[in-house]
C-alpha atoms as a PDB file:
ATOM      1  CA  UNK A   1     -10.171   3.594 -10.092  1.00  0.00           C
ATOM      2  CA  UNK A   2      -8.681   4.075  -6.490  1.00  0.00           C
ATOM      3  CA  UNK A   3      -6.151   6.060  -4.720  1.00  0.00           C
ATOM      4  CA  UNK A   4      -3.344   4.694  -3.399  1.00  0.00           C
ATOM      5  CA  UNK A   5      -0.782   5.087  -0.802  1.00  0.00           C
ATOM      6  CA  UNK A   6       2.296   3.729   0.421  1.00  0.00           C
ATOM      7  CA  UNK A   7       2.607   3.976   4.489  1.00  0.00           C
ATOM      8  CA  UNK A   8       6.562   5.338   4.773  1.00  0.00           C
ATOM      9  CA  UNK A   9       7.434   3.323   8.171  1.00  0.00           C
ATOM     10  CA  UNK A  10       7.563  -0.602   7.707  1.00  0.00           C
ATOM     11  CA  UNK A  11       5.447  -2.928   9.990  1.00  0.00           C
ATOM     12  CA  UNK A  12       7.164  -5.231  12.857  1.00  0.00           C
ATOM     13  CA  UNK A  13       8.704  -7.629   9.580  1.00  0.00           C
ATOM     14  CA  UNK A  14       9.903  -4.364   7.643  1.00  0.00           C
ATOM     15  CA  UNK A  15       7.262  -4.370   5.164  1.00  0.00           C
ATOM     16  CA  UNK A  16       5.276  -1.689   3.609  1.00  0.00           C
ATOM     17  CA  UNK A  17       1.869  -1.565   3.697  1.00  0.00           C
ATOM     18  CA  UNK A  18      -0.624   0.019   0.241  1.00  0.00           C
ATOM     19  CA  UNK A  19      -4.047   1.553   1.529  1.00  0.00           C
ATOM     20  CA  UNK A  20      -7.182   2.885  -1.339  1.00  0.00           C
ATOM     21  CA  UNK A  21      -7.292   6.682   0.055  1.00  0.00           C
ATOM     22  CA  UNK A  22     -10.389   5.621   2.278  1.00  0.00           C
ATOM     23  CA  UNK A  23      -9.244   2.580   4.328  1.00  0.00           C
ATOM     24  CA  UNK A  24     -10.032   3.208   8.119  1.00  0.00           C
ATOM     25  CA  UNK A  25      -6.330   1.328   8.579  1.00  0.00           C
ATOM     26  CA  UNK A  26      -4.501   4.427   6.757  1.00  0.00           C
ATOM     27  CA  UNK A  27      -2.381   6.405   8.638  1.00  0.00           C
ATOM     28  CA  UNK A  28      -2.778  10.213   8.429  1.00  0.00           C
ATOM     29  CA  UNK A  29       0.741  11.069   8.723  1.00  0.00           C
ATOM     30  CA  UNK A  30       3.686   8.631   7.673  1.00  0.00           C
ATOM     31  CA  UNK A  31       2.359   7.395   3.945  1.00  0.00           C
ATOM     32  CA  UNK A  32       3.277   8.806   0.454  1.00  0.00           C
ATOM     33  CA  UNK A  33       1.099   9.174  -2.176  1.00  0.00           C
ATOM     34  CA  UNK A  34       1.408   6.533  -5.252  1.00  0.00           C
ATOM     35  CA  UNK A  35      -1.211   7.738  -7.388  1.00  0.00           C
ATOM     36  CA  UNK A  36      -4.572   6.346  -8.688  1.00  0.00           C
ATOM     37  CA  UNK A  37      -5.085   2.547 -10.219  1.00  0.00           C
ATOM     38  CA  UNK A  38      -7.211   0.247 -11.631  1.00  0.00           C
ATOM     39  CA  UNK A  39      -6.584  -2.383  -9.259  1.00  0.00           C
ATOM     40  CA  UNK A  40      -4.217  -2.974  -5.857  1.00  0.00           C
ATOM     41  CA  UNK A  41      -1.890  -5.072  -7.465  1.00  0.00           C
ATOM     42  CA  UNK A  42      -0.352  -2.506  -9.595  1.00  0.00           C
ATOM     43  CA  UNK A  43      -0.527   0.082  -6.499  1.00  0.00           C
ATOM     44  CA  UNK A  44       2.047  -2.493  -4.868  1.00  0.00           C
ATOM     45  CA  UNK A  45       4.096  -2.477  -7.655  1.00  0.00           C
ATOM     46  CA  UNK A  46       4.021   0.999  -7.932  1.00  0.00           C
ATOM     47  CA  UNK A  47       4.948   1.029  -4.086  1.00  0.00           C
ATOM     48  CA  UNK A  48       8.274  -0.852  -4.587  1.00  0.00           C
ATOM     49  CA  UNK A  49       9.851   1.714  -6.435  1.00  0.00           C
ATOM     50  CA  UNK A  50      10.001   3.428  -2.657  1.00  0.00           C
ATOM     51  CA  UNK A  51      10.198   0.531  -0.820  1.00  0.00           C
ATOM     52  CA  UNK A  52      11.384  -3.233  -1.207  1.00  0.00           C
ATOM     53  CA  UNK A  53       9.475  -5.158   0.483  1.00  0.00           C
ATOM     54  CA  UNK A  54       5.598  -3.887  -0.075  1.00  0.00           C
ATOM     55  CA  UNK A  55       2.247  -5.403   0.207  1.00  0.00           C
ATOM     56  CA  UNK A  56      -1.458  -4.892   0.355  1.00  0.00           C
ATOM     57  CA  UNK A  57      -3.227  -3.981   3.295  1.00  0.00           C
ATOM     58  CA  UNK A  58      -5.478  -6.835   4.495  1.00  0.00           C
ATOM     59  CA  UNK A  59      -8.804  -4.763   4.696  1.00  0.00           C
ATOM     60  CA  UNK A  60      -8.609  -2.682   1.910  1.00  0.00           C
ATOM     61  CA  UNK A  61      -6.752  -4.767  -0.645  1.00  0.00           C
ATOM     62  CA  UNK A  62      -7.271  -8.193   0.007  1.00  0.00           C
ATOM     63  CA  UNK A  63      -7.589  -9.288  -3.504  1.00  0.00           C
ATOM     64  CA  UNK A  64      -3.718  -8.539  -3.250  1.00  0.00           C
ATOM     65  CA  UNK A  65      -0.971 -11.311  -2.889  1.00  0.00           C
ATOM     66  CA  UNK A  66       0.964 -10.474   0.661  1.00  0.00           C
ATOM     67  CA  UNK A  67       4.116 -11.077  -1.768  1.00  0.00           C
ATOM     68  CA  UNK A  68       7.579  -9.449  -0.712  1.00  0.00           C
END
């Protein structure tokens, strides 16, 4: 199980981006905490409920589907 977080401002397209609590890409200010999971793909899904277009970060969760 990971820890998850949501950054709060979008990326150049508007989107979201999910980090695990140790990704060297996650920003120390500007993310929100989404809780811990088994797996990335339900950290994105818990990320929409902020957000609507979210997906996981390239490094960290790359298992996840860049999916908007």
């Amino acid at each position: 199980m990971e820890i998850y977080y949501v950054t709060t401002q979008p990326d150049t397209q508007g989107a979201h981006e999910v980090h695990t609590s140790t990704c060297s890409l996650l920003p120390v200010e500007g993310r929100r905490y989404l809780g811990t999971f088994p797996e990335a793909t339900k950290a994105v899904f818990a990320g929409r409920h902020y957000f609507n277009i979210v997906h996981g970060c390239a490094t960290c969760c790359a298992l996840t589907p860049h999916a908007n």
